[in-house]
C-alpha atoms as a PDB file:
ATOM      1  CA  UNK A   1       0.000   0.000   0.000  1.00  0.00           C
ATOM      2  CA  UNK A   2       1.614   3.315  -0.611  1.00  0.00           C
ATOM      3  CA  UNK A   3       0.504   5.907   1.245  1.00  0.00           C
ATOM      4  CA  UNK A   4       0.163   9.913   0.503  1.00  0.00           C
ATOM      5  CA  UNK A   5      -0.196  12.759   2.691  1.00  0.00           C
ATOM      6  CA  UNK A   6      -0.819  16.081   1.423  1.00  0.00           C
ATOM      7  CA  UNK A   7       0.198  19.261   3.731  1.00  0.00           C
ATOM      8  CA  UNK A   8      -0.451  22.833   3.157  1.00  0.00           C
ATOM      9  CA  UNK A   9       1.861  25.422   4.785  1.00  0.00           C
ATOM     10  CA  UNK A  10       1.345  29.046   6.327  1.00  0.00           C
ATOM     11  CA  UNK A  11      -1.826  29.253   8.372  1.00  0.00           C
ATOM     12  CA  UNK A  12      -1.770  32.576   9.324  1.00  0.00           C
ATOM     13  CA  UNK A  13       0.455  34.204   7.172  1.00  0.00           C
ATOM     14  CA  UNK A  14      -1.953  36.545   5.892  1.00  0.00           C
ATOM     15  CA  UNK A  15      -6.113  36.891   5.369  1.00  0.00           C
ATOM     16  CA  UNK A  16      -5.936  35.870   1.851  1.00  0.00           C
ATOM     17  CA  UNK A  17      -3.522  33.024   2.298  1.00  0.00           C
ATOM     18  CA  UNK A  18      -5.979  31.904   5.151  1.00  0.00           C
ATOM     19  CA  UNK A  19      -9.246  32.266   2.438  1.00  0.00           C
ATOM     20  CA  UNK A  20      -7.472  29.825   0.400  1.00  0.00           C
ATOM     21  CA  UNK A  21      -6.019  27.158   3.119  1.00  0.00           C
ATOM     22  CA  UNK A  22      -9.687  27.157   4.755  1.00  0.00           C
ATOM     23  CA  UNK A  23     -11.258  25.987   0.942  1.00  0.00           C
ATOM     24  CA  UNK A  24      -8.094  23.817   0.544  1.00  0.00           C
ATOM     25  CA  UNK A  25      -9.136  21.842   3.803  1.00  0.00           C
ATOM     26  CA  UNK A  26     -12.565  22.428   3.808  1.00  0.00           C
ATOM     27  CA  UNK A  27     -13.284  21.787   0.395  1.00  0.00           C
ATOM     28  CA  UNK A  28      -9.915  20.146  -0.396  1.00  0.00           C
ATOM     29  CA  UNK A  29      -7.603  17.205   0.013  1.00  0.00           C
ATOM     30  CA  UNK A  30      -5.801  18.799   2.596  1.00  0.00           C
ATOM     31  CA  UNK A  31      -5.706  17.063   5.435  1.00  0.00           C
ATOM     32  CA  UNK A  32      -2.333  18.117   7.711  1.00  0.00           C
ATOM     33  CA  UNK A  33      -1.052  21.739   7.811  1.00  0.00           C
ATOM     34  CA  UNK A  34       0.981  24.096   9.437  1.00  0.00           C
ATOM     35  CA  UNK A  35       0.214  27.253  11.978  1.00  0.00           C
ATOM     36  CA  UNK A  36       2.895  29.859  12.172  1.00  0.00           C
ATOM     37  CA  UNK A  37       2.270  30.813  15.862  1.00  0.00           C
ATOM     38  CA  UNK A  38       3.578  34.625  15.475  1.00  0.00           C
ATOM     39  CA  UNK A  39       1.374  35.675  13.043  1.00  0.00           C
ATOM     40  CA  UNK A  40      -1.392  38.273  13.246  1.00  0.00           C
ATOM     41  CA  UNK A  41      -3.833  36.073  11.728  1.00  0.00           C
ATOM     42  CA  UNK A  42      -2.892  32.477  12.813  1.00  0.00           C
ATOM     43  CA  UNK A  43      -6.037  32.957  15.389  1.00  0.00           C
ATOM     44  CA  UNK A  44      -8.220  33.690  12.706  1.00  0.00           C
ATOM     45  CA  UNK A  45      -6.820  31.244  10.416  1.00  0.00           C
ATOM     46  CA  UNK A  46      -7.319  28.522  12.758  1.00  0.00           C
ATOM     47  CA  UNK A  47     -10.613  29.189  13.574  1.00  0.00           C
ATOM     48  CA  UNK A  48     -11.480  28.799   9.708  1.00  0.00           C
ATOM     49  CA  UNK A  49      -9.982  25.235   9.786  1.00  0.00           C
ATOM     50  CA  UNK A  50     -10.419  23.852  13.522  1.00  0.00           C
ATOM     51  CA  UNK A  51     -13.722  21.739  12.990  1.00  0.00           C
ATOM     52  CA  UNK A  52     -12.178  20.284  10.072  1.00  0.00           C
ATOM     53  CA  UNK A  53     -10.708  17.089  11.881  1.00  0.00           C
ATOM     54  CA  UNK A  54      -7.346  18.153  10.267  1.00  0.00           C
ATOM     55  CA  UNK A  55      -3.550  17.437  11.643  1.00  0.00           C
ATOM     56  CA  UNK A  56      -2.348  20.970  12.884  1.00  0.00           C
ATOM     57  CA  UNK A  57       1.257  21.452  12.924  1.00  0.00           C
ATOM     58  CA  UNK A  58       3.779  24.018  14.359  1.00  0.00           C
ATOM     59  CA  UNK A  59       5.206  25.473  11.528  1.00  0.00           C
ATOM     60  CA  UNK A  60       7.558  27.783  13.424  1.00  0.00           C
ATOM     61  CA  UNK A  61       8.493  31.034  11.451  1.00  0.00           C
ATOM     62  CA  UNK A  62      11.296  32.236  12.238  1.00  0.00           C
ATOM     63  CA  UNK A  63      11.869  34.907   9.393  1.00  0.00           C
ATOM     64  CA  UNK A  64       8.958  36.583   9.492  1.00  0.00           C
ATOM     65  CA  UNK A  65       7.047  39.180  11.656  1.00  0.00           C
ATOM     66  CA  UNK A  66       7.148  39.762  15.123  1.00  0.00           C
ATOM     67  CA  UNK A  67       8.734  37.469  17.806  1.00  0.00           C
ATOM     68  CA  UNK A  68       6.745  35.566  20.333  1.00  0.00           C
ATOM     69  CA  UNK A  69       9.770  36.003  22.986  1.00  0.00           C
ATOM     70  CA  UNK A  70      11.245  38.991  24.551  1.00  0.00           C
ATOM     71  CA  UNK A  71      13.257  40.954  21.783  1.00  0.00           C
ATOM     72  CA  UNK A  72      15.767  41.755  24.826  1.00  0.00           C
ATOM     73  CA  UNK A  73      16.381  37.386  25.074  1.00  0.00           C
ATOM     74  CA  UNK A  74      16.590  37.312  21.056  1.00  0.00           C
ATOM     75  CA  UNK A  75      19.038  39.829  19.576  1.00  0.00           C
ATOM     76  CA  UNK A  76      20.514  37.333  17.139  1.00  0.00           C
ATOM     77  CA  UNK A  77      17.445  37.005  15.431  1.00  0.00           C
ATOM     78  CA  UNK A  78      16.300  40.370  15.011  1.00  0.00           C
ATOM     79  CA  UNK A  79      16.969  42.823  12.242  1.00  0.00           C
ATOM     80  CA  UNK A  80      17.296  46.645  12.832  1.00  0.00           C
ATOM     81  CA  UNK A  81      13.648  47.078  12.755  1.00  0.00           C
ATOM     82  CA  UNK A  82      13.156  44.414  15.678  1.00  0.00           C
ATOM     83  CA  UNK A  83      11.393  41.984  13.118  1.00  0.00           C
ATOM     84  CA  UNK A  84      12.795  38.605  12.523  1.00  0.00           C
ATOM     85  CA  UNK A  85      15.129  38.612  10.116  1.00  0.00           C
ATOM     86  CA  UNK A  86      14.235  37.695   6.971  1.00  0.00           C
ATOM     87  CA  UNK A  87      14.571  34.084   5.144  1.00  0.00           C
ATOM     88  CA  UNK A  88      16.792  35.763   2.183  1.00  0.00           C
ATOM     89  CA  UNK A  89      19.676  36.537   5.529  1.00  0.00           C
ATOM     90  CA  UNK A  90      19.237  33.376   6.166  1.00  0.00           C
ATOM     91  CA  UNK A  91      20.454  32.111   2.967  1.00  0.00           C
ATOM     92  CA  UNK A  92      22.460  34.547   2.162  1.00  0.00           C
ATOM     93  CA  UNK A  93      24.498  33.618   5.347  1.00  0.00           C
ATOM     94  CA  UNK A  94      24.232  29.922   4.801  1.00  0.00           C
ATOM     95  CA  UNK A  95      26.134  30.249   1.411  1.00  0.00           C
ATOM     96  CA  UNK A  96      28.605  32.159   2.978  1.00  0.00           C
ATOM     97  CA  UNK A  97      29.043  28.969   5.549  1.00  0.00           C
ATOM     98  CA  UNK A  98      28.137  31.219   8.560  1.00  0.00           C
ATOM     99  CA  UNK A  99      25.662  31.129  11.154  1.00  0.00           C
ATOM    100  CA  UNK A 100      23.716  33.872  12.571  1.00  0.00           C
ATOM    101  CA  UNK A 101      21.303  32.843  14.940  1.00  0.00           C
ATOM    102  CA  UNK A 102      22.912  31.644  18.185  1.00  0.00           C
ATOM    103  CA  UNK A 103      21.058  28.281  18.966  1.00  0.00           C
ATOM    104  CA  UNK A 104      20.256  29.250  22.354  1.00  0.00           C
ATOM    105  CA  UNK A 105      18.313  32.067  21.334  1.00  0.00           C
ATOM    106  CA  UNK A 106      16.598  30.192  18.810  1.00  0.00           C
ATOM    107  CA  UNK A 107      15.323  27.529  21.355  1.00  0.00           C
ATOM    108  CA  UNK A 108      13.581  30.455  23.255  1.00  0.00           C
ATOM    109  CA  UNK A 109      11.710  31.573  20.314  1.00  0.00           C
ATOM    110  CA  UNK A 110      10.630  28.131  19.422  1.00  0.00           C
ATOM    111  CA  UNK A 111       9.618  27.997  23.028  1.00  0.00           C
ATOM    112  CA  UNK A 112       7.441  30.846  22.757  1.00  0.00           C
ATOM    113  CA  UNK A 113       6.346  29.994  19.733  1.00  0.00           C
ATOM    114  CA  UNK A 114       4.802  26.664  21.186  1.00  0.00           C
ATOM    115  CA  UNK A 115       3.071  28.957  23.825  1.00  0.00           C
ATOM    116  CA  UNK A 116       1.435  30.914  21.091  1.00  0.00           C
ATOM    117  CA  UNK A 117       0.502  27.679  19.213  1.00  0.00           C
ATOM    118  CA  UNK A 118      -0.952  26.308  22.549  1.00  0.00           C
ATOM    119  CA  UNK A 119      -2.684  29.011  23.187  1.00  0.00           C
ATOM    120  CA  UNK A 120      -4.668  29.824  19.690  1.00  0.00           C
ATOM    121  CA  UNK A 121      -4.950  25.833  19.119  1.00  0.00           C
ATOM    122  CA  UNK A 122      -5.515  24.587  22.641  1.00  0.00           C
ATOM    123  CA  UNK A 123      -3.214  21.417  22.392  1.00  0.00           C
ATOM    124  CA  UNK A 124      -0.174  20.401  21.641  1.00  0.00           C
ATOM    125  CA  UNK A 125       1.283  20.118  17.689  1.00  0.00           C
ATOM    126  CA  UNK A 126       0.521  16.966  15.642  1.00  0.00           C
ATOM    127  CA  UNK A 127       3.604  17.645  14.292  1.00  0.00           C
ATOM    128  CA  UNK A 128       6.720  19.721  14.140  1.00  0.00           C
ATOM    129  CA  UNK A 129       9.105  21.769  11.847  1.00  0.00           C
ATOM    130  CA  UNK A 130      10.119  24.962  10.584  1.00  0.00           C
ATOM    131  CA  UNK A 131       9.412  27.720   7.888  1.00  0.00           C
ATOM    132  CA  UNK A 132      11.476  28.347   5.026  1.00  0.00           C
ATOM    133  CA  UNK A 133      15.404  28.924   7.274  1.00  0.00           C
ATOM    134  CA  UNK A 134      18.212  27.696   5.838  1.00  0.00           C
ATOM    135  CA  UNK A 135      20.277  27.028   8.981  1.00  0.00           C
ATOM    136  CA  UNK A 136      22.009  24.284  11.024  1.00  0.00           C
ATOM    137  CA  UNK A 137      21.340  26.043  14.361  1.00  0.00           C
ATOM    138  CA  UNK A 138      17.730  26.616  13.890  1.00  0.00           C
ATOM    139  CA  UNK A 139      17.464  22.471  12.531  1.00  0.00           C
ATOM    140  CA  UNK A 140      19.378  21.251  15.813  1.00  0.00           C
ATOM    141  CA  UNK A 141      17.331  23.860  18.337  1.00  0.00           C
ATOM    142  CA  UNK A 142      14.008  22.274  16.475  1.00  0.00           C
ATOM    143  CA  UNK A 143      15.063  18.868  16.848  1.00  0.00           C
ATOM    144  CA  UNK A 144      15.956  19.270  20.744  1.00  0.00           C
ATOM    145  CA  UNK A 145      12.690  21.082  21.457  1.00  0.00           C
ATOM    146  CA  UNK A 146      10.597  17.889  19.698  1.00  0.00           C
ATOM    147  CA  UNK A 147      12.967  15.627  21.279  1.00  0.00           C
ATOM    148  CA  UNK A 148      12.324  17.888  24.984  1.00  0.00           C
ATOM    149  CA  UNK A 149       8.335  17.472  24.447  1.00  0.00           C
ATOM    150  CA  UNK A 150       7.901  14.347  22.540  1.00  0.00           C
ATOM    151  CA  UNK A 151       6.640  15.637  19.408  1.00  0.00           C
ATOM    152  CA  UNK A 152       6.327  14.668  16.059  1.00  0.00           C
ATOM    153  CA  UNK A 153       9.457  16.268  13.847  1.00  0.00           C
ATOM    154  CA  UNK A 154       9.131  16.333  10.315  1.00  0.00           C
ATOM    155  CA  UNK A 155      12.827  16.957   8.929  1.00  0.00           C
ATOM    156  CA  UNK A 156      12.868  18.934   6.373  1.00  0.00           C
ATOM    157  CA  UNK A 157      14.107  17.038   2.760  1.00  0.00           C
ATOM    158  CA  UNK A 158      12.583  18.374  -0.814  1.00  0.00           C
ATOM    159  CA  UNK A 159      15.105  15.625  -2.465  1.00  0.00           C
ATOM    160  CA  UNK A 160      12.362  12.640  -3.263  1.00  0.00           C
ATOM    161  CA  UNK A 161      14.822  10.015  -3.409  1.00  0.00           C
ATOM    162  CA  UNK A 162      16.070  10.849  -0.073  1.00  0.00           C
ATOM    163  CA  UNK A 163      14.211   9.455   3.016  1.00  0.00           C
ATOM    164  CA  UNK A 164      13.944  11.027   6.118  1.00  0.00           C
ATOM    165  CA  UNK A 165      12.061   9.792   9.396  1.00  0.00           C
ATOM    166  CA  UNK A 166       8.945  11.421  10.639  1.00  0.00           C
ATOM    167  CA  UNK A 167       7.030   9.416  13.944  1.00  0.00           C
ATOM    168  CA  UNK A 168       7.855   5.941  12.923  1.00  0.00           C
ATOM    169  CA  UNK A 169       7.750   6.193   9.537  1.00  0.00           C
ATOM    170  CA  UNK A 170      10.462   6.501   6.517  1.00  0.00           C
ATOM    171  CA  UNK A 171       8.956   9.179   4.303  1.00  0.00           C
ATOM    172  CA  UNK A 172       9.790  10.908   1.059  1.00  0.00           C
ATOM    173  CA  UNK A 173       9.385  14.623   0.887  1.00  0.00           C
ATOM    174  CA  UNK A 174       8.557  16.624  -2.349  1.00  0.00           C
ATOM    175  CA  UNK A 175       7.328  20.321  -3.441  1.00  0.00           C
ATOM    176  CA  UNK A 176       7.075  21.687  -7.185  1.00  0.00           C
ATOM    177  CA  UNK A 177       5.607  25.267  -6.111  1.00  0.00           C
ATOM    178  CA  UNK A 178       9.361  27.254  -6.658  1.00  0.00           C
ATOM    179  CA  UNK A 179       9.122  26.698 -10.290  1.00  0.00           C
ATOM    180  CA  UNK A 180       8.043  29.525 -12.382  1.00  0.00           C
ATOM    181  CA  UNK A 181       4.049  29.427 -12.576  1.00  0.00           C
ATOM    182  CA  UNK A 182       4.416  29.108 -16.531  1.00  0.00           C
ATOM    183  CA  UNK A 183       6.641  25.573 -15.370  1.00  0.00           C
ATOM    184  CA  UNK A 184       4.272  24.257 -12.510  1.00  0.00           C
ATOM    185  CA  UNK A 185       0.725  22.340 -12.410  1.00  0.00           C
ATOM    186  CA  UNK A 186      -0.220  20.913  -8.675  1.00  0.00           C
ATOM    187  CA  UNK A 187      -2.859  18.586 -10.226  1.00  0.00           C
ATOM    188  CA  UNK A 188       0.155  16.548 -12.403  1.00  0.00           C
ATOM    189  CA  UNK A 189       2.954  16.687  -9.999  1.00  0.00           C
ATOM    190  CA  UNK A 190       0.527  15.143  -7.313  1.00  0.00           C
ATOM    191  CA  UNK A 191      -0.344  12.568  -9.789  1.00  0.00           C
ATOM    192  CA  UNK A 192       3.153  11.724 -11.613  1.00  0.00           C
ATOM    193  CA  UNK A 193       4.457  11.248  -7.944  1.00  0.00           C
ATOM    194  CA  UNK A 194       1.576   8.682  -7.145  1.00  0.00           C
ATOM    195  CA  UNK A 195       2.159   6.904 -10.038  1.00  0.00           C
ATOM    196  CA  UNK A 196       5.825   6.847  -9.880  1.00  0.00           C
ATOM    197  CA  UNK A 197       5.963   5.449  -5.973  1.00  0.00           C
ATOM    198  CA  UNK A 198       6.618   1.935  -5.112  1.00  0.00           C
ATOM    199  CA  UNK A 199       4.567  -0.228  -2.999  1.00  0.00           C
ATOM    200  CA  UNK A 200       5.090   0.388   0.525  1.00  0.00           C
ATOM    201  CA  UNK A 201       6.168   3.913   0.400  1.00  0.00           C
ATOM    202  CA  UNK A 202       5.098   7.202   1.963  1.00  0.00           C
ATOM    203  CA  UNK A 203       4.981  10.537   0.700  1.00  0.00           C
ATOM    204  CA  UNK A 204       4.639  14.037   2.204  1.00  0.00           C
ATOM    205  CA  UNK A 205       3.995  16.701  -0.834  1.00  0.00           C
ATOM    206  CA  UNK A 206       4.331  19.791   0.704  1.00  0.00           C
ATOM    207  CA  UNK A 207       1.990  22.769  -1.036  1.00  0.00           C
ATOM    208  CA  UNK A 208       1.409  26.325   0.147  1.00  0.00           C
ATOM    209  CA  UNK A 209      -2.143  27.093  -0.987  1.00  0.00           C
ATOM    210  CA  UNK A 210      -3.099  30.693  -0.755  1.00  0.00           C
ATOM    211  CA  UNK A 211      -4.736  33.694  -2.572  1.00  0.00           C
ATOM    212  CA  UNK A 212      -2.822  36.934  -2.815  1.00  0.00           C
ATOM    213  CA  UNK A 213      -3.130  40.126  -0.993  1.00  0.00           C
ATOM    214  CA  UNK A 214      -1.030  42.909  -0.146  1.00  0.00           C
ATOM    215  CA  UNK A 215       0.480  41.439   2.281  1.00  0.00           C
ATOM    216  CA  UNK A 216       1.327  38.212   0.826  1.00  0.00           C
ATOM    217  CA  UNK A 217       2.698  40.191  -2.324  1.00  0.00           C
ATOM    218  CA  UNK A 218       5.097  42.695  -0.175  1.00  0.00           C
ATOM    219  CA  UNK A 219       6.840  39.656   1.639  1.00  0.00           C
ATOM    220  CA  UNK A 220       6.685  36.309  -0.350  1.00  0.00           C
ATOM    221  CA  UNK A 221       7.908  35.654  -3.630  1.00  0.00           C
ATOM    222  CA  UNK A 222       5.591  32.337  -3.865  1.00  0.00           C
ATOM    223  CA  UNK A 223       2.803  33.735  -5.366  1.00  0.00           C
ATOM    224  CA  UNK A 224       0.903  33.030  -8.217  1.00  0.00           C
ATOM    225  CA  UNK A 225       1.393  28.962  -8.001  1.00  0.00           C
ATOM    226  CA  UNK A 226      -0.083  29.904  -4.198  1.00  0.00           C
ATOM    227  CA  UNK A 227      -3.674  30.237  -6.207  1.00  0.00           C
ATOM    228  CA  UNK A 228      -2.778  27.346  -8.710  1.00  0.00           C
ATOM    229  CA  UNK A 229      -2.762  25.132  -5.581  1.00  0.00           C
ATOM    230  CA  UNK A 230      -5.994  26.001  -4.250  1.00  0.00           C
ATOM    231  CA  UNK A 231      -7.801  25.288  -7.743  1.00  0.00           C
ATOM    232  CA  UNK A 232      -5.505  21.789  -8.075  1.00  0.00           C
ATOM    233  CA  UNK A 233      -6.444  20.928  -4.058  1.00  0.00           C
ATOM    234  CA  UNK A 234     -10.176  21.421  -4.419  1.00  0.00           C
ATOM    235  CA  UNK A 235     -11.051  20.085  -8.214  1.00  0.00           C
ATOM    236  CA  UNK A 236     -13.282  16.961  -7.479  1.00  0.00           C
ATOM    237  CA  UNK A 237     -12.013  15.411 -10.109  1.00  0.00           C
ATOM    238  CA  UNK A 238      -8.447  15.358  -8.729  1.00  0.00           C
ATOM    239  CA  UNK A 239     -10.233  13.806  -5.712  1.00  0.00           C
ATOM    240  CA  UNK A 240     -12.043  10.988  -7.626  1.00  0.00           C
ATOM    241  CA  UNK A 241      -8.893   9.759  -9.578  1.00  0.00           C
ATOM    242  CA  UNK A 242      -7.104   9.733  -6.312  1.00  0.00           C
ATOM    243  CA  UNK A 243      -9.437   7.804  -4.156  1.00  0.00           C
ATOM    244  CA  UNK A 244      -9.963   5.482  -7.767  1.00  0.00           C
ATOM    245  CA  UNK A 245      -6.114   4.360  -7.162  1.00  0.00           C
ATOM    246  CA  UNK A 246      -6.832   0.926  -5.542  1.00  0.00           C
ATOM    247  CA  UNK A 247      -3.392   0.828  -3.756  1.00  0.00           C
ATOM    248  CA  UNK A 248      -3.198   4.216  -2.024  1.00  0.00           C
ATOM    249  CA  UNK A 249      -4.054   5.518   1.135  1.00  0.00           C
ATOM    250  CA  UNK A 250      -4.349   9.218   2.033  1.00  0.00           C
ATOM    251  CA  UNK A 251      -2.658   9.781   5.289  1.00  0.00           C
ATOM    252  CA  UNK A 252      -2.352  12.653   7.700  1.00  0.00           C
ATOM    253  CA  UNK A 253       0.509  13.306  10.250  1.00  0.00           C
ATOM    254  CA  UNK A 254      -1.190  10.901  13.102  1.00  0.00           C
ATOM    255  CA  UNK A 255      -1.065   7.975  10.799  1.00  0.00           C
ATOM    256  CA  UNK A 256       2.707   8.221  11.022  1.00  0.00           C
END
């Protein structure tokens, strides 16, 4: 039996990104995603999904917005403005071979982070990882926080012949959404990977369903293939060749 679990990032990341999460798991396939606890409108975005029956996740953001932790505790993290520093420092660093988020620092964030996600969710995370940092710090301070609470990592690996551990299951993890929007179509990457995996596999494919507001515009450059998803995630038909394949299973994080 292989088995297929489709997540959708960014709950909370902004009201239109929300719109399009909430039809992605409402009316969708969706059936894990992730919260980013600092957010202005992870409450709201939560309350759009939280009778779905869906896997929530901690998808701690740590290069975006405001901090959930004293500023004073996190000066590594911050830029000038006292925002988070951005994803593009992060890789801009990480090429250079340098880190620049002291690990201790970044375990107090995560911390409060997991308050925040407590508090707007009202239970602990079905599962755990981070937002779009390129960073070995920030990968060993998530670890050791999922490790400290018993909590479901997912380690992060877009190579799909790599497998990486998640619960007590071997996964393989895949996203198409960086290609140009001219380059990408949800509905046939989600169907050339189930017909390419063997028996016995598992698969997270990892989408970030959204529509676009200002917001989302000023600070992401995923954006057009965020409103591709949503159309792939909630076509019916999509849905009927899917549960047609006689050897899959659709699987959220508590299945692993």
């Amino acid at each position: 039996m292989k088995q297929l679990l489709i997540r959708a990032d960014d709950i909370g990341y902004s009201y239109a990104v929300n719109l399009g999460i909430a039809r992605a798991v409402n009316e969708g396939l969706v059936r894990s995603a992730g919260l980013m606890p600092n957010m202005p409108e992870a409450q709201r975005g939560w309350d759009w999904v939280k009778d779905s029956g869906i896997a929530i996740g901690q998808h701690t953001n740590l290069c975006l917005g405001t901090p959930c932790a004293d500023p004073k505790l996190i000066p590594s993290l911050l830029d000038e403005r006292g925002q988070l520093k951005s994803s593009r420092t992060y890789r801009d660093a990480f090429k250079r071979g340098e880190e620049i988020a002291d690990y201790d620092e970044l375990v107090i964030e995560i911390e409060a982070q997991l308050a925040s996600f407590r508090k707007i969710v009202g239970h602990d995370p079905d599962y755990f990882e981070a937002h779009a940092v390129m960073s070995k710090n920030l990968n060993q301070a998530i670890h050791d926080v999922a490790e400290k609470h018993g909590f479901k990592e997912q380690i992060a690996s877009f190579d799909p012949t790599a497998i990486v551990r998640c619960g007590t299951t071997d996964v393989h993890m895949a996203l198409e959404d960086m290609l140009p929007p001219e380059q990408y179509d949800p509905e046939a990457f989600i169907k050339r990977t189930v017909e390419h995996m063997a028996d016995g596999e598992t698969y997270v494919l990892v989408f970030h369903p959204g529509y676009l507001d200002a917001f989302i515009l000023g600070n992401s450059s995923l954006t057009v293939n965020r409103t591709k998803e949503v159309d792939a995630l909630i076509d019916p038909e999509l849905r009927a060749w899917l549960e047609a394949q006689p050897d899959l299973r659709l699987v959220d994080y508590r299945d692993l």
